[in-house]
N, C-alpha and C. Protein backbone atom coordinates (compact mmCIF):
# COMPACT_ATOMS: atom_id res chain seq x y z
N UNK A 1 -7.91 51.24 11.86
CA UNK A 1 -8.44 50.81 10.57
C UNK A 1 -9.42 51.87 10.09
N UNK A 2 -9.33 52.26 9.12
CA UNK A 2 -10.26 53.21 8.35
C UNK A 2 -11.59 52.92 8.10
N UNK A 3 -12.75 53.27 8.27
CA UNK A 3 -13.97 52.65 7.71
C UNK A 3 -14.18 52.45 6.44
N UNK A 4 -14.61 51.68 6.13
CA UNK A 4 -15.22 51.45 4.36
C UNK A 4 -16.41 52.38 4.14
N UNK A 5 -16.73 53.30 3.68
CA UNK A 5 -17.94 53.68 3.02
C UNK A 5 -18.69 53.51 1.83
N UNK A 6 -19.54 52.76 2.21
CA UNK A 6 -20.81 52.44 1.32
C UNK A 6 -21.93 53.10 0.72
N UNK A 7 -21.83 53.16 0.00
CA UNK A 7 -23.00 54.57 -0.39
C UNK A 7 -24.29 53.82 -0.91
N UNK A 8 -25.47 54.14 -0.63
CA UNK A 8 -26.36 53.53 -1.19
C UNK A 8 -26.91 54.03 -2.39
N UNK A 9 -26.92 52.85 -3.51
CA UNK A 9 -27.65 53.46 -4.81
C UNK A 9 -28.99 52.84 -5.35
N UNK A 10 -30.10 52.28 -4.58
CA UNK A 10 -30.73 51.81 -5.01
C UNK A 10 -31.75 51.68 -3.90
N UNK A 11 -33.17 52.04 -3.72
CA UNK A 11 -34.03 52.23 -2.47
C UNK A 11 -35.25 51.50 -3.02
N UNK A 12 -35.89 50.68 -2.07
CA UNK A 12 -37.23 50.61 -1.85
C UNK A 12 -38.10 51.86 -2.45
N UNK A 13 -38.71 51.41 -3.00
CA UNK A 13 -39.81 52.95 -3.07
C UNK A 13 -41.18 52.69 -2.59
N UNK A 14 -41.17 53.46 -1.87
CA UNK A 14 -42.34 53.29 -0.41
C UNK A 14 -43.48 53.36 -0.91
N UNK A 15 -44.14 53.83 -2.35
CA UNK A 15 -45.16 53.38 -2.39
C UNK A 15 -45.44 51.95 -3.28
N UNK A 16 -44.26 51.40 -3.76
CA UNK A 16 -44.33 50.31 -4.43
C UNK A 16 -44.34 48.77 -3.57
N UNK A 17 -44.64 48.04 -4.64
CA UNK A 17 -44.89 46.25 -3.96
C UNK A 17 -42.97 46.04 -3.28
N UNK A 18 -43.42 45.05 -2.71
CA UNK A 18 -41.64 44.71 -1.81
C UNK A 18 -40.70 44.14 -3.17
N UNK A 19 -41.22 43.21 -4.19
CA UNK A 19 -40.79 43.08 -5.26
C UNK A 19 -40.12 43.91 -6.48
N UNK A 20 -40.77 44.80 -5.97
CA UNK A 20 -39.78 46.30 -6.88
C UNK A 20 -39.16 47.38 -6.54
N UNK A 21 -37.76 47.89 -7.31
CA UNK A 21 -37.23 49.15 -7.04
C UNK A 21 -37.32 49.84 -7.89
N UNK A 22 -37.28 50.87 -7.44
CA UNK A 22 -36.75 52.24 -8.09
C UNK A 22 -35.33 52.61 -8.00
N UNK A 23 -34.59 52.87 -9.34
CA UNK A 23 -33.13 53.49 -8.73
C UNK A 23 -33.15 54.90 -7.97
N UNK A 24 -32.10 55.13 -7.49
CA UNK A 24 -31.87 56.67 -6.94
C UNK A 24 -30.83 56.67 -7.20
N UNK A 25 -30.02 58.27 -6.98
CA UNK A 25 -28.83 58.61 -7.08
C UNK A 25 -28.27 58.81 -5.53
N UNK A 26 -26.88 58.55 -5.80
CA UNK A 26 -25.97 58.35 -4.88
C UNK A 26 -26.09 59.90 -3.68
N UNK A 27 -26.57 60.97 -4.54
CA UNK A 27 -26.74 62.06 -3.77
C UNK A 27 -27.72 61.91 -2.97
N UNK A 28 -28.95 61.14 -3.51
CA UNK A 28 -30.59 61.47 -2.62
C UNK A 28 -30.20 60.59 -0.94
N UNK A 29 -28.93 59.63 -1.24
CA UNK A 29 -28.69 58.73 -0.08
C UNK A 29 -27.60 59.19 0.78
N UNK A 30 -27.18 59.34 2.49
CA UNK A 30 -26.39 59.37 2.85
C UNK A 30 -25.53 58.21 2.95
N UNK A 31 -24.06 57.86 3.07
CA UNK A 31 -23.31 56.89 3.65
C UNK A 31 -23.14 56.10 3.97
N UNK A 32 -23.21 55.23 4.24
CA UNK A 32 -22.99 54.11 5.76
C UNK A 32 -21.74 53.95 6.02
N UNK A 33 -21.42 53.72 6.96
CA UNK A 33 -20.31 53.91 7.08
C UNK A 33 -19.72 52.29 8.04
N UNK A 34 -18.92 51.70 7.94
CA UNK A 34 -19.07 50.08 8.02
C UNK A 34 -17.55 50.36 8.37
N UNK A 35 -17.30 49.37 9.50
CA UNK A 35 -15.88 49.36 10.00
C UNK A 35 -15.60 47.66 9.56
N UNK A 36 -14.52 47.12 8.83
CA UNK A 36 -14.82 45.97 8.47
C UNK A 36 -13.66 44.96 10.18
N UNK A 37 -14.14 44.11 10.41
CA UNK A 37 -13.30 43.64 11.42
C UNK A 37 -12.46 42.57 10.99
N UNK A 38 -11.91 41.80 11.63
CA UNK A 38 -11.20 40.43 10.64
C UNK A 38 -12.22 39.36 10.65
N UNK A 39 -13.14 39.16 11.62
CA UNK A 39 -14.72 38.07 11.07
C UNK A 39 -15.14 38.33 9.99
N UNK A 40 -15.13 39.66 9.14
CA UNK A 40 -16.00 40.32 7.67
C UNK A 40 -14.47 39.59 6.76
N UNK A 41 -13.43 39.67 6.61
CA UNK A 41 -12.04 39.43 5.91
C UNK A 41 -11.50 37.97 5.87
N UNK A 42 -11.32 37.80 4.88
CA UNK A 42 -11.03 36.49 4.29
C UNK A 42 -10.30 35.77 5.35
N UNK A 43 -10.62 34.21 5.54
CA UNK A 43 -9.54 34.03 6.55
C UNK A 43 -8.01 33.58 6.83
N UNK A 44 -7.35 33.53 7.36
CA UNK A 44 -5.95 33.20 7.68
C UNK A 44 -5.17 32.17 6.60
N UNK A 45 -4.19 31.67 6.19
CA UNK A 45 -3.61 31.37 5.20
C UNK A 45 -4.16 30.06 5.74
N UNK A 46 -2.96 29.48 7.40
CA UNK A 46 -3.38 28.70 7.97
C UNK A 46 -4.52 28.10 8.07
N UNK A 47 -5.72 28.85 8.33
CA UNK A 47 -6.86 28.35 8.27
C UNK A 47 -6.71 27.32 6.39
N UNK A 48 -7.18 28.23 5.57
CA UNK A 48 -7.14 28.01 4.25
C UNK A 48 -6.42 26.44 3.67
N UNK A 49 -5.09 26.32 4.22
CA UNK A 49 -4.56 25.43 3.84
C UNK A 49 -4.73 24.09 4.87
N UNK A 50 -5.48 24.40 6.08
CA UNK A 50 -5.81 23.25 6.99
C UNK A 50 -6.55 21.75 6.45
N UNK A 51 -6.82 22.36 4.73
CA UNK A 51 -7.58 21.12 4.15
C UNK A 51 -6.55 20.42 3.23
N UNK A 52 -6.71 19.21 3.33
CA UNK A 52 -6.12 18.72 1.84
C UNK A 52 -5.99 19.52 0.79
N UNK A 53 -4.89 19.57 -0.24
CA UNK A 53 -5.07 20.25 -1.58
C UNK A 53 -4.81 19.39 -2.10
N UNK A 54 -5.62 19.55 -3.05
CA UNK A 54 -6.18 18.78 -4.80
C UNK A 54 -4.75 18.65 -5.40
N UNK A 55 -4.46 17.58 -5.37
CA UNK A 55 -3.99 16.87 -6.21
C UNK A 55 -4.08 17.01 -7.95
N UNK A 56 -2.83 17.05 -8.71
CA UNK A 56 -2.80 17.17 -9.96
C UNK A 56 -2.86 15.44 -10.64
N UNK A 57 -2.00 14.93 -9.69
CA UNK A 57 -1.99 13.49 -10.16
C UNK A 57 -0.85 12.82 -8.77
N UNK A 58 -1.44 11.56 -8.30
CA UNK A 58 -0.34 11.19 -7.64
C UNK A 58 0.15 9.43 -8.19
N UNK A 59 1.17 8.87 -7.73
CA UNK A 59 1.87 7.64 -8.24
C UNK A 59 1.92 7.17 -6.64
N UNK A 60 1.55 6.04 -6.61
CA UNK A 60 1.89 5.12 -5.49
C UNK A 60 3.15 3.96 -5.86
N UNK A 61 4.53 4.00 -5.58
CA UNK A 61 5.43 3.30 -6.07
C UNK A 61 5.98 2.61 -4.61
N UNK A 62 6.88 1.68 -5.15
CA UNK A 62 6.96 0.78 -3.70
C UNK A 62 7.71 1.18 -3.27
N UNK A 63 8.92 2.08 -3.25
CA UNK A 63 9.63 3.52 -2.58
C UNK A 63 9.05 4.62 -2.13
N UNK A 64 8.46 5.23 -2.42
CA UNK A 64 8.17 6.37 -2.88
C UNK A 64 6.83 6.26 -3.19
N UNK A 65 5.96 7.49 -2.87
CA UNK A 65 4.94 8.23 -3.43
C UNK A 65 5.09 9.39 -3.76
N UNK A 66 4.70 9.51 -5.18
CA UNK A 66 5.07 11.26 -5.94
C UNK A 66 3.81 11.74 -6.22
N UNK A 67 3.95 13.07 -5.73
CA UNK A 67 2.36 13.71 -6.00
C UNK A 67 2.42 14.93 -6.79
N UNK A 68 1.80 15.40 -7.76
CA UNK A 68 2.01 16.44 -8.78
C UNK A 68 0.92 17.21 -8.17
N UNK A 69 1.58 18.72 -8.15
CA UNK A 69 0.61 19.82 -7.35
C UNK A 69 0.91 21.02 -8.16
N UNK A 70 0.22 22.28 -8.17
CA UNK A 70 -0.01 23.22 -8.61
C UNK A 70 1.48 24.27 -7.99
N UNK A 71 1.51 24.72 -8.66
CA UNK A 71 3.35 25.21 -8.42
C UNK A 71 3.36 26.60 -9.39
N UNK A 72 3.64 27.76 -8.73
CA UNK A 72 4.18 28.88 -9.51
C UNK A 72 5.89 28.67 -9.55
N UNK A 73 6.72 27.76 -9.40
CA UNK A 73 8.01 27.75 -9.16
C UNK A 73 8.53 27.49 -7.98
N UNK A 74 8.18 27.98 -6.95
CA UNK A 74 8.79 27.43 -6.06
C UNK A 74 8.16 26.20 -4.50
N UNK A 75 6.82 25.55 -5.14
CA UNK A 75 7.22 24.76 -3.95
C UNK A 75 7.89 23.66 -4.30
N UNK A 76 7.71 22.83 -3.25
CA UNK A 76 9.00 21.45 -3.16
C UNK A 76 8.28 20.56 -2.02
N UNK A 77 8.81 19.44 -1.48
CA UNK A 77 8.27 18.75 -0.59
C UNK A 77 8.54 19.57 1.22
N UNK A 78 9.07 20.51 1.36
CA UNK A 78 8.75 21.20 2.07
C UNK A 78 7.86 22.25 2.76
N UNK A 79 7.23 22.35 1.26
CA UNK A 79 6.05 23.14 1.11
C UNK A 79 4.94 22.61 1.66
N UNK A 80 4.74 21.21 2.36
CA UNK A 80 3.70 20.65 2.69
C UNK A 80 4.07 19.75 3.80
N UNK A 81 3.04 19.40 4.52
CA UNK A 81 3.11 18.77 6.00
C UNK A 81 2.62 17.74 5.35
N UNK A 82 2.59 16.28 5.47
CA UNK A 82 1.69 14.74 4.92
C UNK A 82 1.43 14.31 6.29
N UNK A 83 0.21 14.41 6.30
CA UNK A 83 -0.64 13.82 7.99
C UNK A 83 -0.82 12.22 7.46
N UNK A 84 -0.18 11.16 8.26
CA UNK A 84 -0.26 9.82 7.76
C UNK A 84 -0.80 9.03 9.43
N UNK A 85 -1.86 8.31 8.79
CA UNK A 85 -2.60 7.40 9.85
C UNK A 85 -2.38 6.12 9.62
N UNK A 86 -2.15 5.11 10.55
CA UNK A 86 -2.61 3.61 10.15
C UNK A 86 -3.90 2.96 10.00
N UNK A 87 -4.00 2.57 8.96
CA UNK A 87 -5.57 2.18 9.00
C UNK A 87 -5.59 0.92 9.39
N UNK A 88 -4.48 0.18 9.99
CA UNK A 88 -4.85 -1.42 10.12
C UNK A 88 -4.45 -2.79 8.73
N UNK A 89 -4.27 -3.28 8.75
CA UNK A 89 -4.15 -4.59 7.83
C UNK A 89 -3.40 -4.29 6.95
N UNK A 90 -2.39 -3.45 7.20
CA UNK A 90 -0.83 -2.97 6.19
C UNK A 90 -1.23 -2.24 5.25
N UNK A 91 -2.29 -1.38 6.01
CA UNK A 91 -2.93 0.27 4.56
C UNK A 91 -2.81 1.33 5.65
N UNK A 92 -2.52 2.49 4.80
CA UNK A 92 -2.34 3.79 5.68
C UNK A 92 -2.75 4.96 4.64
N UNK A 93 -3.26 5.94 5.52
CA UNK A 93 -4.23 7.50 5.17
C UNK A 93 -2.79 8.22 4.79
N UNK A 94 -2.83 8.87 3.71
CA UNK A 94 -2.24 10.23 3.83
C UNK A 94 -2.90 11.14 2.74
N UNK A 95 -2.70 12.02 3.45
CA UNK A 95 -3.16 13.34 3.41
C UNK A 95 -1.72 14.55 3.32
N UNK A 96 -1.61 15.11 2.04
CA UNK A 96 -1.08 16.29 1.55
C UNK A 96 -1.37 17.91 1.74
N UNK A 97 -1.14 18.46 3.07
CA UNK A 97 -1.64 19.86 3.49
C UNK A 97 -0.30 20.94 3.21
N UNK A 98 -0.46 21.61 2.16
CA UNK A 98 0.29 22.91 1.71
C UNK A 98 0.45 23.64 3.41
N UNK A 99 1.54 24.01 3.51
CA UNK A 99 2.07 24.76 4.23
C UNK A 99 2.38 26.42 4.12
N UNK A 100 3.27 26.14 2.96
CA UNK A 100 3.81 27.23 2.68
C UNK A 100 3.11 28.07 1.28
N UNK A 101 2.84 28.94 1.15
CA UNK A 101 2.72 29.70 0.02
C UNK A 101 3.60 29.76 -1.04
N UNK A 102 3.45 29.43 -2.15
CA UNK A 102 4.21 29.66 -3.48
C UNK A 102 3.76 31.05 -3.98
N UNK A 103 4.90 32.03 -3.83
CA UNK A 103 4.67 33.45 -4.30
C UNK A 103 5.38 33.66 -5.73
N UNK A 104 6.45 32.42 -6.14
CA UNK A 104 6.62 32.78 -7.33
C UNK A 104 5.64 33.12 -8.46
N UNK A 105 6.43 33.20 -9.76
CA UNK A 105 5.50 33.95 -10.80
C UNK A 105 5.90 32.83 -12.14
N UNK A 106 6.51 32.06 -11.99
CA UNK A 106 6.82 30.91 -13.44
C UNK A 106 5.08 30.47 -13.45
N UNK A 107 5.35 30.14 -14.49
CA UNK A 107 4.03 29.51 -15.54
C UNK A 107 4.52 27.87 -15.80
N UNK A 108 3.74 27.08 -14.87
CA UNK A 108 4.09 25.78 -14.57
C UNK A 108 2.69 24.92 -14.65
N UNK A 109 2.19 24.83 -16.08
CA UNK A 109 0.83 24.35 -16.46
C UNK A 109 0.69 23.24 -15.83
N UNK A 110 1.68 22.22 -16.05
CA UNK A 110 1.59 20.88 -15.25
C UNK A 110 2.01 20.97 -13.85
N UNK A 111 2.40 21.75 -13.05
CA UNK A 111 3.00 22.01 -11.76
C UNK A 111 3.89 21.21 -11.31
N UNK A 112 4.39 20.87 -10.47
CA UNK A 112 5.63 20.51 -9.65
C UNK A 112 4.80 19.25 -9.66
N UNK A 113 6.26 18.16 -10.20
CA UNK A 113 6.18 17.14 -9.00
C UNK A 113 6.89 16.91 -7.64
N UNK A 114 6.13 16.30 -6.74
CA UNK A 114 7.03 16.23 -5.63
C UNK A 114 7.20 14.34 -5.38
N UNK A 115 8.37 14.31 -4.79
CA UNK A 115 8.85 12.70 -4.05
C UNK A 115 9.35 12.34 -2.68
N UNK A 116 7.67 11.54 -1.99
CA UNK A 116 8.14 11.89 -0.48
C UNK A 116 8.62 10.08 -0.18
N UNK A 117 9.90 9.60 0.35
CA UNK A 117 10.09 8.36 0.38
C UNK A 117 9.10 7.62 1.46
N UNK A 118 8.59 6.73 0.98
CA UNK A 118 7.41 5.60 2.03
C UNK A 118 8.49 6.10 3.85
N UNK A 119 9.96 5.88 4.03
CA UNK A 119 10.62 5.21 4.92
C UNK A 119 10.75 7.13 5.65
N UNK A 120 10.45 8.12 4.46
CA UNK A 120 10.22 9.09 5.47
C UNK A 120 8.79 9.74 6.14
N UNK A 121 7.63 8.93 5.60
CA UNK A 121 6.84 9.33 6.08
C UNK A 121 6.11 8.17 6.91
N UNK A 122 6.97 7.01 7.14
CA UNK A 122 6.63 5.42 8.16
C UNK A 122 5.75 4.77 7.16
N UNK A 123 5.61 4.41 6.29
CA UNK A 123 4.78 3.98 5.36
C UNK A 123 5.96 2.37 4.86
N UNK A 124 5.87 1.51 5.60
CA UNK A 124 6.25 0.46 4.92
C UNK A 124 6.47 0.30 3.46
N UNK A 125 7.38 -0.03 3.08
CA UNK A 125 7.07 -0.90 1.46
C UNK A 125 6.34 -2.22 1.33
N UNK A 126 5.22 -2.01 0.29
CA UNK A 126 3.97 -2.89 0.26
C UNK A 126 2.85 -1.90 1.26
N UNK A 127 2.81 -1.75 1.85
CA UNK A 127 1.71 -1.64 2.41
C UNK A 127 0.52 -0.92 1.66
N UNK A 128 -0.38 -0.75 1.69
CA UNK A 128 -1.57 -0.49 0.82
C UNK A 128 -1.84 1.37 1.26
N UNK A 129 -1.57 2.26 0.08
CA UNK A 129 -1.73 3.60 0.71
C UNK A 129 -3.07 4.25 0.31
N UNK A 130 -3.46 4.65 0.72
CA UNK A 130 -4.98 5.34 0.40
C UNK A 130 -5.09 7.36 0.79
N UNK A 131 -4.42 7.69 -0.73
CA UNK A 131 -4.36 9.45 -0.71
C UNK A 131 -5.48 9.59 -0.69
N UNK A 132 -5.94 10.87 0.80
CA UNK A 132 -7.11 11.50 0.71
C UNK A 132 -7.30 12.43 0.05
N UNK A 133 -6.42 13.10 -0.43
CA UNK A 133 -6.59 14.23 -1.58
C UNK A 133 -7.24 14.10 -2.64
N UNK A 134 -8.24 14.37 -2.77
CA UNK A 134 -9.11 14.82 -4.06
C UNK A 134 -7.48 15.22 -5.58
N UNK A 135 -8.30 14.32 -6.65
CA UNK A 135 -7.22 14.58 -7.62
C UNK A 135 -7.85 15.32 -8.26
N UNK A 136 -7.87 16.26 -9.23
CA UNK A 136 -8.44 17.41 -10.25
C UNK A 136 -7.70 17.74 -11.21
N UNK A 137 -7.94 17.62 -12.29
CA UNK A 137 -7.20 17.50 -13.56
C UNK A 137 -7.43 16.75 -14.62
C-alpha cells in the first residue's frame, strides 16, 4: 500500500495564545507521511448492512408482507436476509437486512417494492407482525 502524504498548511505560532493561528505555506512544512491501514478505511459492506435498512414504506397483509426499499434497479427479495423471532401470543419481530448491493444506475424515486409470503418466512396468517425497520419517507 502506498502512503498517503499529508502536508501541513497551518501551524501554531509559538509566540501566540493556544487559541490562535497563523497560516504558513506548504513549503515552510515538511510531510507526514501516514500509511492508512483498514482500521483508518471505511468498513466492510457486511459490516454496513448488519443493521436493519430503512424502510420506504411497508404493508402488513394476511399473505404477505410487502416492503418498499430504495432500489437503483436491481434489488428484489433476494437482495435481503428477514431475521424473524417469535415474540409469544401470535406476534413476531422481523427485521429486513440488505444483503446484496444494488450497483445498478435506473432512477427509481419510489424504489422497489418487494413481496415476502408470511408461509415463507414462518409467520402464520393472523398473527400480529411487528417490522423493526425504521420507515423514512
Amino acid at each position: 500500500m502506498q502512503p498517503l502524504i499529508i502536508a501541513v498548511i497551518a501551524a501554531m505560532s509559538a509566540s501566540a495564545n493556544a487559541s490562535s493561528f497563523e497560516p504558513t505555506t506548504v513549503a515552510d512544512k515538511a510531510p507526514i507521511e501516514v500509511e492508512l491501514t483498514r482500521s483508518l478505511l471505511p468498513s466492510p459492506a457486511e459490516d454496513f448492512y448488519a443493521m436493519p435498512e430503512a424502510l420506504y414504506g411497508v404493508m402488513i397483509l394476511s399473505d404477505d408482507i410487502v416492503v418498499r426499499v430504495a432500489s437503483s434497479g436491481c434489488t428484489g427479495p433476494d437482495s435481503f436476509d428477514v431475521d424473524v423471532a417469535a415474540l409469544g401470543d401470535d406476534a413476531y419481530s422481523v427485521a429486513f437486512r440488505r444483503v446484496e448491493v444494488d450497483h445498478c444506475r435506473a432512477l427509481l424515486i419510489d424504489g422497489a417494492e418487494l413481496r415476502f409470503s408470511r408461509t415463507s418466512l414462518g409467520v402464520p396468517p393472523g398473527a400480529r407482525v411487528v417490522v423493526e425497520n425504521a420507515v423514512e419517507r
